[in-house]
C-alpha atoms as a PDB file:
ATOM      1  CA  UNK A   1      85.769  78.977 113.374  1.00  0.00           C
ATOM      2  CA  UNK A   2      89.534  78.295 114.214  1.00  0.00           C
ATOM      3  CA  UNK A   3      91.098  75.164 114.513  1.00  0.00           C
ATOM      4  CA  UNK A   4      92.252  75.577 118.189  1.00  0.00           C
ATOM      5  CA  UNK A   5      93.958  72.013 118.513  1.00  0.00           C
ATOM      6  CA  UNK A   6      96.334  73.218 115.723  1.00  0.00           C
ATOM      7  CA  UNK A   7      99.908  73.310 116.502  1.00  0.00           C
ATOM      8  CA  UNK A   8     101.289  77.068 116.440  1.00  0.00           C
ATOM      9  CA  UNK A   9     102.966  78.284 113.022  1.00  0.00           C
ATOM     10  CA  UNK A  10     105.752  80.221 113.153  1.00  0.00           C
ATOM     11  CA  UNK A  11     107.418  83.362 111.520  1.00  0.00           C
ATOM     12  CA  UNK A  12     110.506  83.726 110.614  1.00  0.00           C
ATOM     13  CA  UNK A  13     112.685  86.711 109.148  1.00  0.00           C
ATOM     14  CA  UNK A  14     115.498  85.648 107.441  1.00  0.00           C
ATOM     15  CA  UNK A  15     118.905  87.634 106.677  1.00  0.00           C
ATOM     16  CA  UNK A  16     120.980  87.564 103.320  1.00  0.00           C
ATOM     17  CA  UNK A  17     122.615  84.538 103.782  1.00  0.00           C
ATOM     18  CA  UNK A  18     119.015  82.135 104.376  1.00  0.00           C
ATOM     19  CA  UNK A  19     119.505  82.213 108.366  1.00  0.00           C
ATOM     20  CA  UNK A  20     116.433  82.996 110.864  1.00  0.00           C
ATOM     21  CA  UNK A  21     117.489  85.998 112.387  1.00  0.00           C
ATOM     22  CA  UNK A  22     114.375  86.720 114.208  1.00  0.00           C
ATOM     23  CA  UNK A  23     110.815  84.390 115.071  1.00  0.00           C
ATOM     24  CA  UNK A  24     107.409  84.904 115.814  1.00  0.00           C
ATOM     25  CA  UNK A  25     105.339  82.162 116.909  1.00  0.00           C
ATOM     26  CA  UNK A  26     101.679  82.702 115.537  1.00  0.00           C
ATOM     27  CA  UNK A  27      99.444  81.119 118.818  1.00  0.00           C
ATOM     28  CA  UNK A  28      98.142  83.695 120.892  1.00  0.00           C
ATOM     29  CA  UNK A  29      95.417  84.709 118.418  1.00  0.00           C
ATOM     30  CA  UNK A  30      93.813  84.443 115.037  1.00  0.00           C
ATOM     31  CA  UNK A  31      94.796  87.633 113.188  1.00  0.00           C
ATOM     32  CA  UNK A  32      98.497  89.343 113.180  1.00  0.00           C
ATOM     33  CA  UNK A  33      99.362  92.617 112.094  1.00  0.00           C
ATOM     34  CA  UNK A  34     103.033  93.173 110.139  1.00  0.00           C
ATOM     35  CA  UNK A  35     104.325  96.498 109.777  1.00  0.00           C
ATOM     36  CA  UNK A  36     106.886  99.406 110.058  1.00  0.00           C
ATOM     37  CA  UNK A  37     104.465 100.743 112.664  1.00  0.00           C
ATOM     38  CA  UNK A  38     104.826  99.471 116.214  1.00  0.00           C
ATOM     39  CA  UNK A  39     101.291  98.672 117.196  1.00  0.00           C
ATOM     40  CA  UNK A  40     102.095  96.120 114.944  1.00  0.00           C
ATOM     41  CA  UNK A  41     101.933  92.294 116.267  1.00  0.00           C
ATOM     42  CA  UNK A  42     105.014  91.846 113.959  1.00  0.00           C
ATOM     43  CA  UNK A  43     107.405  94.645 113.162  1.00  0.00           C
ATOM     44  CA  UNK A  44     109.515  95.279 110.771  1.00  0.00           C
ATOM     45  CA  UNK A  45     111.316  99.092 110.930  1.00  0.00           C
ATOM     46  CA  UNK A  46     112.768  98.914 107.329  1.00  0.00           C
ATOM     47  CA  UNK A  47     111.167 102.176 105.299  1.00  0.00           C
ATOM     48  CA  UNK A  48     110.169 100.280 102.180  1.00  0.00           C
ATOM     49  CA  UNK A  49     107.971  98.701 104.489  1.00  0.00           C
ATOM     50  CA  UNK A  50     104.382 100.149 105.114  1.00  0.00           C
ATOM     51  CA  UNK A  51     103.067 101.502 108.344  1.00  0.00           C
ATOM     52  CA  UNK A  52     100.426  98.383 108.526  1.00  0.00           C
ATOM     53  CA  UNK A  53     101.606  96.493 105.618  1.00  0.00           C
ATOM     54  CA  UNK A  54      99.679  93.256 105.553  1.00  0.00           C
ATOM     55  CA  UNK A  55      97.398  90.895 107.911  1.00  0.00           C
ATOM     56  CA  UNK A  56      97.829  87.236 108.761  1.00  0.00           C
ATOM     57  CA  UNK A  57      94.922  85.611 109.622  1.00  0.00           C
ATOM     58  CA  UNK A  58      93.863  81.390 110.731  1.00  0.00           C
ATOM     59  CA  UNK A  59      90.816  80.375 109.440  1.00  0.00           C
ATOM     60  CA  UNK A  60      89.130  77.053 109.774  1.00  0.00           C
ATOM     61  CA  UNK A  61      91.069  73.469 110.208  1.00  0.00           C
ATOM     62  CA  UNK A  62      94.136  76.021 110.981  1.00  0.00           C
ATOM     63  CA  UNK A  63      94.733  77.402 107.453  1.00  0.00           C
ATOM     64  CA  UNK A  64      96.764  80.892 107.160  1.00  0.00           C
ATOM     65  CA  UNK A  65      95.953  83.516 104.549  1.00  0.00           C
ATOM     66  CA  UNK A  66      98.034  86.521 104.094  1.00  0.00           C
ATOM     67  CA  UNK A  67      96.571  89.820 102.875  1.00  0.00           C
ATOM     68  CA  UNK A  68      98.266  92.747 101.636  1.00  0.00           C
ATOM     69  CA  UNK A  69      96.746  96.106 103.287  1.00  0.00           C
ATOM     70  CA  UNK A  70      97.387  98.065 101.041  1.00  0.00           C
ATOM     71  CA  UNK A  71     100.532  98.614 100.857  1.00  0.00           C
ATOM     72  CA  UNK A  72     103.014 100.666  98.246  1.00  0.00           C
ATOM     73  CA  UNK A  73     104.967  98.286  97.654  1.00  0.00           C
ATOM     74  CA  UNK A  74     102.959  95.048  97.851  1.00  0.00           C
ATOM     75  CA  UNK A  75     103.258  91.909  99.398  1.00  0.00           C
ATOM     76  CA  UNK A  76     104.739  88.941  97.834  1.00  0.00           C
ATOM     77  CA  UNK A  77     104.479  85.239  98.090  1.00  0.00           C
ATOM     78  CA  UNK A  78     107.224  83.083  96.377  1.00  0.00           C
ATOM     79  CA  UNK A  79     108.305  85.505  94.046  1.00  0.00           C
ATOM     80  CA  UNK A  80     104.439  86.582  92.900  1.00  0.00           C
ATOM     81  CA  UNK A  81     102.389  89.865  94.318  1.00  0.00           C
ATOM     82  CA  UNK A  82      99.617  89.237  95.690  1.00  0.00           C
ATOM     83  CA  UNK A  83      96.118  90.855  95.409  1.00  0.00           C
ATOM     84  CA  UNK A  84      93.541  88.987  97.307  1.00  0.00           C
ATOM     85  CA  UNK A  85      93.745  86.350 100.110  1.00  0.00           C
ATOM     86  CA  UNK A  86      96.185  83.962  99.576  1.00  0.00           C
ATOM     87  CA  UNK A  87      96.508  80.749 101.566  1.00  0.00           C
ATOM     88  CA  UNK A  88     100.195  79.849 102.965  1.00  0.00           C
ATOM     89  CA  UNK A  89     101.730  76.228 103.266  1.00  0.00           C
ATOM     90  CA  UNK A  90     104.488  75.654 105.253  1.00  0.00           C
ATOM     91  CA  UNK A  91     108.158  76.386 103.423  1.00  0.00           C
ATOM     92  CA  UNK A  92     106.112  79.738 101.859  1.00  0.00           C
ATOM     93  CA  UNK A  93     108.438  82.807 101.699  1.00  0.00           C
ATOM     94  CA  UNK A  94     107.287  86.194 101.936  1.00  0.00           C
ATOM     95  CA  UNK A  95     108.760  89.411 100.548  1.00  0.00           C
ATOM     96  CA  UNK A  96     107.313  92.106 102.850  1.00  0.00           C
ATOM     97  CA  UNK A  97     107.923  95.437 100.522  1.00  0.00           C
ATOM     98  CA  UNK A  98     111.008  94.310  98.774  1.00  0.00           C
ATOM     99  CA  UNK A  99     112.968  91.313  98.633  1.00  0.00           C
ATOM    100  CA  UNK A 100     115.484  92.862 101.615  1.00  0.00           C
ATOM    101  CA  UNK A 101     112.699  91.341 103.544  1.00  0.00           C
ATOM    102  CA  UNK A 102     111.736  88.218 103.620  1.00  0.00           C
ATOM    103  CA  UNK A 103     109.950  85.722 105.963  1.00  0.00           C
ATOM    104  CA  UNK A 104     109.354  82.281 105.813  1.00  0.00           C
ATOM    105  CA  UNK A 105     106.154  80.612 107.190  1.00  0.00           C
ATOM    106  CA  UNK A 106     106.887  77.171 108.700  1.00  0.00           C
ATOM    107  CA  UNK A 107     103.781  75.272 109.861  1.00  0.00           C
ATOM    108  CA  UNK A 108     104.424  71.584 110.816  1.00  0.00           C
ATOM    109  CA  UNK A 109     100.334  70.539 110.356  1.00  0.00           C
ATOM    110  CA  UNK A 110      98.092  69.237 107.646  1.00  0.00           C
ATOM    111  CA  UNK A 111      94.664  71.408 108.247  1.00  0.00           C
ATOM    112  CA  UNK A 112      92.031  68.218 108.248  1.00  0.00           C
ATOM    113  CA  UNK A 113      89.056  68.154 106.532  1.00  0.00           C
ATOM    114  CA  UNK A 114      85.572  68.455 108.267  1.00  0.00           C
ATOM    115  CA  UNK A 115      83.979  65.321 109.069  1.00  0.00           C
ATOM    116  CA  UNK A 116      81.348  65.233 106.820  1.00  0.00           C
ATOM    117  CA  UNK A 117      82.658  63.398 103.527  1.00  0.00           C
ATOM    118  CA  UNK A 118      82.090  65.524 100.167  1.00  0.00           C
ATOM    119  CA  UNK A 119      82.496  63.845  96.352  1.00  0.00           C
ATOM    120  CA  UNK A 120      85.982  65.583  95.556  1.00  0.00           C
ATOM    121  CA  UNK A 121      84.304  67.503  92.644  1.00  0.00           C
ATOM    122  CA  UNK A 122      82.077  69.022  94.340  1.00  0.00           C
ATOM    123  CA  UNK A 123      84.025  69.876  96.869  1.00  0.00           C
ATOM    124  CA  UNK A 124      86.769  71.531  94.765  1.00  0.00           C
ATOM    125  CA  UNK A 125      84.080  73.752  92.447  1.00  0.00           C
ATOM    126  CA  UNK A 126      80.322  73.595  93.539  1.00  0.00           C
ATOM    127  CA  UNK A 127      79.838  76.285  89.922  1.00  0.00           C
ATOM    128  CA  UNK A 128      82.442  77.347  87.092  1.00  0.00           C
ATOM    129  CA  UNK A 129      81.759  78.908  83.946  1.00  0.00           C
ATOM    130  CA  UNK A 130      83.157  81.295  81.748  1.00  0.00           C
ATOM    131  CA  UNK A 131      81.380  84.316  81.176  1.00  0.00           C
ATOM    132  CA  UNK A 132      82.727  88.008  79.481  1.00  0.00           C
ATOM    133  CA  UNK A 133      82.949  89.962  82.601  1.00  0.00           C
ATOM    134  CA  UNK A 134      84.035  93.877  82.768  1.00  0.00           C
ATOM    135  CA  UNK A 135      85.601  94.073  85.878  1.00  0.00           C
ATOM    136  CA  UNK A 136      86.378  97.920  87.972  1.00  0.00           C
ATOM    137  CA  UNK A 137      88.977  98.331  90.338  1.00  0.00           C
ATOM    138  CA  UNK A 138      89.483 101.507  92.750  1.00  0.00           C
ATOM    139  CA  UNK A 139      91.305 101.596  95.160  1.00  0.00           C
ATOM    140  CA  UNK A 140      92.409 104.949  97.421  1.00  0.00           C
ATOM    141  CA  UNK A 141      95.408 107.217  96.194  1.00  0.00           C
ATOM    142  CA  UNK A 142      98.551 107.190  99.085  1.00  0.00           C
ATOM    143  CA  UNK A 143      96.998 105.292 101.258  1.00  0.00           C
ATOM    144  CA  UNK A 144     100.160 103.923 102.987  1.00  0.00           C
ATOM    145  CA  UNK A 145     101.052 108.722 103.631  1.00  0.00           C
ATOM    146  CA  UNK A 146      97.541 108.743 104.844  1.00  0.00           C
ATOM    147  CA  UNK A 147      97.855 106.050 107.528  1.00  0.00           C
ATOM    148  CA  UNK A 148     100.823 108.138 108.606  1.00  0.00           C
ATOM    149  CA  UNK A 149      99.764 111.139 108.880  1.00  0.00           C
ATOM    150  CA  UNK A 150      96.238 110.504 110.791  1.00  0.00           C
ATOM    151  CA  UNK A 151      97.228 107.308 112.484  1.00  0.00           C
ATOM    152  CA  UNK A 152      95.613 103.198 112.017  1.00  0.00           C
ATOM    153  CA  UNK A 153      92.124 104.240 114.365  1.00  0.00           C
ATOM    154  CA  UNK A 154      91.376 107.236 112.104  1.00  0.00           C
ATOM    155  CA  UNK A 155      92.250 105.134 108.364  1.00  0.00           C
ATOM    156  CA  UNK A 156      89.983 101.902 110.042  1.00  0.00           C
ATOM    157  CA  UNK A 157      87.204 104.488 110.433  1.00  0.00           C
ATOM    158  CA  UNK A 158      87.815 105.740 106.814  1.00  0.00           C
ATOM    159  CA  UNK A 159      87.918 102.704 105.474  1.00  0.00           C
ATOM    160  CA  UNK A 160      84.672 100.978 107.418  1.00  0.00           C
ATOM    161  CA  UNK A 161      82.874 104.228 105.617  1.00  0.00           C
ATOM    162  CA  UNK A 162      84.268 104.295 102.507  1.00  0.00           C
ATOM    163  CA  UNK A 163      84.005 100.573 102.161  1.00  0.00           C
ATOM    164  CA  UNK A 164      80.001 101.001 103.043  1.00  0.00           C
ATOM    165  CA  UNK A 165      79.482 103.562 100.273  1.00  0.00           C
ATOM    166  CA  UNK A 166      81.191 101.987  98.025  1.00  0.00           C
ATOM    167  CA  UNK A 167      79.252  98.797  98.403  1.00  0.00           C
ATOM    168  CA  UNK A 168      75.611 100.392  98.039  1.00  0.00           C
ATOM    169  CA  UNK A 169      77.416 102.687  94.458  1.00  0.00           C
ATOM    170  CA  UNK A 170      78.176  99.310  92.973  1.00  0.00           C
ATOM    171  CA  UNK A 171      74.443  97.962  93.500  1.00  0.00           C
ATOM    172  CA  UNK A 172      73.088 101.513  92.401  1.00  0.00           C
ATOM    173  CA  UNK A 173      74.696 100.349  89.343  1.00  0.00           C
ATOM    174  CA  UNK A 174      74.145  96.878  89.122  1.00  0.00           C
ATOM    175  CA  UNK A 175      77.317  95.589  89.906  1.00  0.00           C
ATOM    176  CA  UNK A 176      78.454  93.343  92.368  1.00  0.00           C
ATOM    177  CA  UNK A 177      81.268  93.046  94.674  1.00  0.00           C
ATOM    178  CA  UNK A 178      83.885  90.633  94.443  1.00  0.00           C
ATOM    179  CA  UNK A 179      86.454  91.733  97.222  1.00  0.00           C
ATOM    180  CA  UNK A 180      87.657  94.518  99.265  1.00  0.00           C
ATOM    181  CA  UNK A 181      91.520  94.430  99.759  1.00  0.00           C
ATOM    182  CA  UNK A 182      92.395  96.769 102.034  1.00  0.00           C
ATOM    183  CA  UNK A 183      91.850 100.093 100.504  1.00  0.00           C
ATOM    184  CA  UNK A 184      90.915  98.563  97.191  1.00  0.00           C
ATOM    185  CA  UNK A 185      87.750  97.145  95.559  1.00  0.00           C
ATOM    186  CA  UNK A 186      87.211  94.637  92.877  1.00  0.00           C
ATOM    187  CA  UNK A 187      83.426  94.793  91.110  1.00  0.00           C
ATOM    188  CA  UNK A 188      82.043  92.999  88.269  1.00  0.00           C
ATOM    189  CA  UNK A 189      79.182  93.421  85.747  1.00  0.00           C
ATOM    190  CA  UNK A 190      78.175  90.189  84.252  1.00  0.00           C
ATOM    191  CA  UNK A 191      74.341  90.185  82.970  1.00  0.00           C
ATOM    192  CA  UNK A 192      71.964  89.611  79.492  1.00  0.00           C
ATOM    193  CA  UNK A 193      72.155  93.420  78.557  1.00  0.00           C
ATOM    194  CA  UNK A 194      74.574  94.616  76.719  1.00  0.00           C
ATOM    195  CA  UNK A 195      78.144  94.856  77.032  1.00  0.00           C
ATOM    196  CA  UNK A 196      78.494  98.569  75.958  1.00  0.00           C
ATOM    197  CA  UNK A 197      75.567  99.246  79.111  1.00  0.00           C
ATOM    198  CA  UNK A 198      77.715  96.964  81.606  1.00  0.00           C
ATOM    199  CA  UNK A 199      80.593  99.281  80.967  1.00  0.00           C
ATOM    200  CA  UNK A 200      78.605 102.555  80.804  1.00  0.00           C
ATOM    201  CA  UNK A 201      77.761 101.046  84.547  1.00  0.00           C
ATOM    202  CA  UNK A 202      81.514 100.595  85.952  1.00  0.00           C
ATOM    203  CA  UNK A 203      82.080 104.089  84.341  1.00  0.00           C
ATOM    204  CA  UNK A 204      79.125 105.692  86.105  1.00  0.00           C
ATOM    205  CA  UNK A 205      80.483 103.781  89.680  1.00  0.00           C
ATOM    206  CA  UNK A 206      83.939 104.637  89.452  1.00  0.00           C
ATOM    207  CA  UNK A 207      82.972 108.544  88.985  1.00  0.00           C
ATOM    208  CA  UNK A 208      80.498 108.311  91.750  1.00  0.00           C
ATOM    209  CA  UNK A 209      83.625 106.101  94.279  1.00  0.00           C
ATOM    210  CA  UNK A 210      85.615 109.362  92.764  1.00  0.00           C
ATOM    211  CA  UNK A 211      82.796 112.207  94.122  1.00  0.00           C
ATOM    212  CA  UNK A 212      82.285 109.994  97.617  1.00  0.00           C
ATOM    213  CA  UNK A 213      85.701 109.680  98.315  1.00  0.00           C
ATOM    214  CA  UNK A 214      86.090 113.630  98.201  1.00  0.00           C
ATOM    215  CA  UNK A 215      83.054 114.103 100.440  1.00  0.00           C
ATOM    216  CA  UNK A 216      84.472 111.579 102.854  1.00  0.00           C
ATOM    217  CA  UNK A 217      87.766 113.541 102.753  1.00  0.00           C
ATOM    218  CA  UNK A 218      86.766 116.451 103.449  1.00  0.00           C
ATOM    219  CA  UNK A 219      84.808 115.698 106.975  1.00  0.00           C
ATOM    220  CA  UNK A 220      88.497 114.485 108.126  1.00  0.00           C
ATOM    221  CA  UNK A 221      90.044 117.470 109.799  1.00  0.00           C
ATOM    222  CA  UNK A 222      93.768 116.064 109.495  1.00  0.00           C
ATOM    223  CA  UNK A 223      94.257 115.335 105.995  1.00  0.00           C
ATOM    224  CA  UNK A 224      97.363 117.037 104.353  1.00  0.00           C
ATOM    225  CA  UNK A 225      96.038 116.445 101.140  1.00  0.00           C
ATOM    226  CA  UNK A 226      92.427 115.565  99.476  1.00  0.00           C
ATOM    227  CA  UNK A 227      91.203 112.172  99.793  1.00  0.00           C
ATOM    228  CA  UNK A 228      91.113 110.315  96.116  1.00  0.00           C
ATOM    229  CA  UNK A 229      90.952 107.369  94.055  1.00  0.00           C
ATOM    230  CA  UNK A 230      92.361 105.889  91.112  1.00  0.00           C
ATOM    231  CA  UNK A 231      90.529 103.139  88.939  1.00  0.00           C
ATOM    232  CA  UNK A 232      90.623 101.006  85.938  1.00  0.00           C
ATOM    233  CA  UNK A 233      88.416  98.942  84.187  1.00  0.00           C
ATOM    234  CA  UNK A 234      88.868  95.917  81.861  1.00  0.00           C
ATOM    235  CA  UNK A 235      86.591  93.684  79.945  1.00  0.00           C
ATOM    236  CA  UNK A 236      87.157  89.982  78.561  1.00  0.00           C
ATOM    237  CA  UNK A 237      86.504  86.536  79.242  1.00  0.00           C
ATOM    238  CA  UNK A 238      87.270  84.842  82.979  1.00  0.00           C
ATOM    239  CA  UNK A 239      86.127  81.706  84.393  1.00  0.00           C
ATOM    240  CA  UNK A 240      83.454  82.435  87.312  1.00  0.00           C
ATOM    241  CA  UNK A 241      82.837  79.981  90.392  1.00  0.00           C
ATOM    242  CA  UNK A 242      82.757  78.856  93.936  1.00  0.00           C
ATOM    243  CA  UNK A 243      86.775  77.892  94.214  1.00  0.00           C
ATOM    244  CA  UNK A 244      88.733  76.569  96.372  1.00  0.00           C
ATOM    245  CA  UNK A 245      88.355  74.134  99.273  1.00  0.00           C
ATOM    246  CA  UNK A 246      91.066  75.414 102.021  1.00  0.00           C
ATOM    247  CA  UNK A 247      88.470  76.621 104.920  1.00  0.00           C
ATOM    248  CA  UNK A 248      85.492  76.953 102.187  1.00  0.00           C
ATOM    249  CA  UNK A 249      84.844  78.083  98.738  1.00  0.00           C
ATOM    250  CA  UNK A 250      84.202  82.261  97.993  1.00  0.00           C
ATOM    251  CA  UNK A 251      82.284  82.713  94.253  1.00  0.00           C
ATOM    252  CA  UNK A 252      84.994  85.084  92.655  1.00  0.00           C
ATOM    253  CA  UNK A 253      86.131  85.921  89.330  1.00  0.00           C
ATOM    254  CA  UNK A 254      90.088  84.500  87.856  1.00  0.00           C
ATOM    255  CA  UNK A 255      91.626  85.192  85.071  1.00  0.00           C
ATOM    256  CA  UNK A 256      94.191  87.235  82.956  1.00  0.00           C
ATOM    257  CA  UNK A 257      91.884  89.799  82.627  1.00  0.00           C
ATOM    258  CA  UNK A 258      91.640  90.384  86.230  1.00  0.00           C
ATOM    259  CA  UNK A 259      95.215  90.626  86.471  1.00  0.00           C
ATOM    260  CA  UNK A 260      95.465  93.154  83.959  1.00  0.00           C
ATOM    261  CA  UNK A 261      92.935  95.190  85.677  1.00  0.00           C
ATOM    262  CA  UNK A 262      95.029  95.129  88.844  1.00  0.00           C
ATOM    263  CA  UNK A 263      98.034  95.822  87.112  1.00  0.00           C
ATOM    264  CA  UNK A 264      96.444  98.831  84.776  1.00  0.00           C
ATOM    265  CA  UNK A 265      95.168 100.290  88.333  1.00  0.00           C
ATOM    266  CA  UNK A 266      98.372  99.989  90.018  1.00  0.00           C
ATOM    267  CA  UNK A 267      99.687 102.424  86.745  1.00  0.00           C
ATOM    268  CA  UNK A 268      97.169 105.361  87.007  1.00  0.00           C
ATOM    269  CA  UNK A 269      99.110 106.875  89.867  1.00  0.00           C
ATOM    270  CA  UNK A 270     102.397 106.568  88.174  1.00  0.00           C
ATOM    271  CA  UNK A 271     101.036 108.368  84.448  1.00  0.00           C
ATOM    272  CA  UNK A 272      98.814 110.689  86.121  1.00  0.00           C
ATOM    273  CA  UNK A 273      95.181 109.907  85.271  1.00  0.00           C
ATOM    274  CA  UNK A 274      92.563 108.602  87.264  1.00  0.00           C
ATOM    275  CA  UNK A 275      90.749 105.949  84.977  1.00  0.00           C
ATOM    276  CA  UNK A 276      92.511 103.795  82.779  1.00  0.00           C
ATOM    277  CA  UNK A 277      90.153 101.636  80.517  1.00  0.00           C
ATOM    278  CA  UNK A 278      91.741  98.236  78.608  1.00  0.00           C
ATOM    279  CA  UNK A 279      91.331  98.328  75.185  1.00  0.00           C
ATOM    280  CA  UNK A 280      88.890  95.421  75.081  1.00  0.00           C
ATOM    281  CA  UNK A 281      86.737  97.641  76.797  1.00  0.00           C
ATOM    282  CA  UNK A 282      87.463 101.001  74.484  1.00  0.00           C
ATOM    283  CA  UNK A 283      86.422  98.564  72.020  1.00  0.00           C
ATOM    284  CA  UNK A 284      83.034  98.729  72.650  1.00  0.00           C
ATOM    285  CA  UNK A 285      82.373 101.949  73.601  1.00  0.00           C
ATOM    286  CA  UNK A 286      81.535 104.562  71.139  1.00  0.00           C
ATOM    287  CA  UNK A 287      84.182 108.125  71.032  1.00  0.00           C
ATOM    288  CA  UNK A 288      85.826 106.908  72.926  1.00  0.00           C
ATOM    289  CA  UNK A 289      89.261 108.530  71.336  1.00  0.00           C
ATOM    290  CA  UNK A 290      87.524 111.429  71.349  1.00  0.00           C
ATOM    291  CA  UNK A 291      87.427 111.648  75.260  1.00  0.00           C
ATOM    292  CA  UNK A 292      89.930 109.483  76.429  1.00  0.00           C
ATOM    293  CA  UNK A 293      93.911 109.248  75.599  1.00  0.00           C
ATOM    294  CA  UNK A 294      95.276 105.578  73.972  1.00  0.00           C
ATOM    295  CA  UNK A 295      98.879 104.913  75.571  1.00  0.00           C
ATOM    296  CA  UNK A 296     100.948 101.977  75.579  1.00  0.00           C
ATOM    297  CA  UNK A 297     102.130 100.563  79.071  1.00  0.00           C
ATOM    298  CA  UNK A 298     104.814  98.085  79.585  1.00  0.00           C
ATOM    299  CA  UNK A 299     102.848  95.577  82.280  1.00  0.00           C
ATOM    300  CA  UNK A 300     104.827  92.577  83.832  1.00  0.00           C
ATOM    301  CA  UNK A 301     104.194  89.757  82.629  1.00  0.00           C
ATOM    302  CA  UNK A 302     103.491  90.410  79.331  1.00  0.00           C
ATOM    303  CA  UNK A 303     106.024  90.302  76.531  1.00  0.00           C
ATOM    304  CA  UNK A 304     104.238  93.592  74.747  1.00  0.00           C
ATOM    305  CA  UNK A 305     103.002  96.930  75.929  1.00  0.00           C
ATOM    306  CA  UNK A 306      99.749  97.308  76.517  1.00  0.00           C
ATOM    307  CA  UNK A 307      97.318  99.195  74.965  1.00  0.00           C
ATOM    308  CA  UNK A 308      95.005 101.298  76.984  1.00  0.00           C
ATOM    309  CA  UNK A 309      93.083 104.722  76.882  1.00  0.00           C
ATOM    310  CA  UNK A 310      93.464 107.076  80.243  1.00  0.00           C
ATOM    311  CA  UNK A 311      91.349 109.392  81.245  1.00  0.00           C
ATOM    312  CA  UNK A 312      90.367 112.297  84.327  1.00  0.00           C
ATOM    313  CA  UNK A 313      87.179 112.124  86.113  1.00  0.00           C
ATOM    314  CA  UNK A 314      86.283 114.911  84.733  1.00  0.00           C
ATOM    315  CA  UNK A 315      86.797 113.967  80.982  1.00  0.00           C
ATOM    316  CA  UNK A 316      85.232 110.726  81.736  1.00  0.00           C
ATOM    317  CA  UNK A 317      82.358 113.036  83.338  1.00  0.00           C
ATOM    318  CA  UNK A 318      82.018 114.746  79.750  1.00  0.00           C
ATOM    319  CA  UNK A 319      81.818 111.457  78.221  1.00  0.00           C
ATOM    320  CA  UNK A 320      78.821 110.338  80.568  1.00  0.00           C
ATOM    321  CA  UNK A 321      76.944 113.411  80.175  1.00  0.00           C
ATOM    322  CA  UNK A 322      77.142 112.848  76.342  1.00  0.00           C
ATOM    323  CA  UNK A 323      75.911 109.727  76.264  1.00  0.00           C
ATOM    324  CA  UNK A 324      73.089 110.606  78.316  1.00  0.00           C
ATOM    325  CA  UNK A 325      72.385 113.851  76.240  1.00  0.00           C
END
């Protein structure tokens, strides 16, 4: 629940030279839209900027999070893209789409604590461990076109579906997931069996996101082109835990291997394929150069290129049916 007694935060675009050209003050509701489109609460007509780029929302004790919707070209917060919630403090600034565009978020409050008194441990991580996690992300191809083409009420309806499906593929295969960002998931496979079956798993879910995302395209009469996905998936070691105290804790999954996931995902697109798999996880699968192709990908952040194999849903289809055979 919000902190109604919270004074109002504010918005501001900025121009070239650091000056507020523009303000938005963030009090008549909990959750604002920012976009190119103009059912947006905030708009911004600049065309590197997506239709319904990215959410604001005020949770508890008046915290803001920003959320990227999706967008092409992403939603930064002091210099850094951002993939999942991320809480905002006041002085924050915000490249919407490209750094032509940038906001600052001013809020003159510090969100209080709830009354109840907590040991400071606990309160900062009720669990954390690290565990070897193989982690899938999908997320759906063009998404910014498609919200274009068949308008914000149709893509909400797509996405309350797709999200649905996709939920009850990743318990079919014993996943579990960790977030839905926008038009993206992020599952993880963390058990006692055995690595090689964990990844088998992801594989099996991605192709079956892949075959339910075509199905779900083609009951929309409007689409220009078919409805599809892109994935990756990654294994290695993250730390695993109920973090973070701003509003309440969420058990997630950090880590440079999630990172790399997000990053390898954002790259299938751009090569043409629709899986990529990190070489930790090639690793442990078996033929795996027989199926799949190894590449090397320059990823920021990282002062080498990257080694991963790519592959089509169909070739990865192939691969399944062998291992099954």
């Amino acid at each position: 629940m919000s902190d109604q007694t919270a004074p109002p935060a504010t918005l501001a675009l900025m121009d070239s030279k650091g000056s507020a050209i523009e303000e938005w003050e963030l009090s008549a509701k909990n959750t604002y839209y920012i976009g190119r489109g103009k059912n947006n609460d905030i708009t911004l007509p600049f065309s590197w900027i997506s239709r319904q780029h990215a959410m604001l929302q005020m949770e508890e004790y008046g915290v803001y999070n920003i959320i990227d919707l999706g967008s092409s070209n992403g939603t930064m917060v002091n210099g850094r893209r951002q993939h999942a919630a991320t809480r905002l403090h006041s002085g924050d600034k915000l490249q919407i789409g490209s750094d032509k565009t940038t906001l600052v978020f001013l809020h003159d409050y510090t969100p209080e604590p709830p009354t109840e008194q907590f040991d400071i441990e606990e309160e900062t991580v009720a669990f954390l461990q690290t565990e070897l996690v193989t982690i899938l992300v999908c997320d759906i191809c063009n998404f910014t076109s498609l919200s274009e083409n068949i308008g914000v009420e149709s893509v909400s309806n797509i996405l309350a579906a797709w999200s649905k499906k996709v939920n009850e593929l990743v318990e079919h295969n014993n996943g579990s997931i960790d977030k839905f960002i926008g038009d993206a998931v992020m599952a993880t496979w963390v058990g006692n069996d055995s690595q090689e079956q964990k990844i088998l798993q992801a594989m099996r879910t991605s192709l079956s996101i892949s075959e339910m995302t075509a199905l779900l395209g083609d009951k929309v009469a409007d689409l220009s082109t078919p409805l599809k996905v892109g994935g990756a998936i990654n294994t290695g070691e993250a730390v695993m835990g109920n973090i973070g105290v701003d509003g309440g804790r969420d058990f997630t999954v950090v880590g440079d291997v999630v990172n790399l996931t997000f990053r390898l995902e954002e790259l299938t697109n751009k090569v043409g394929v629709d899986l990529l798999l990190g070489a930790t996880t090639s690793d442990y699968l078996e033929q795996c150069p027989d199926y799949f192709t190894r590449c090397k990908y320059v990823i920021k952040g990282k002062k080498e290129p990257v080694a991963a194999f790519g592959c089509s849903f169909e070739q990865l289809r192939e691969y399944l049916q062998n291992k099954t055979s």
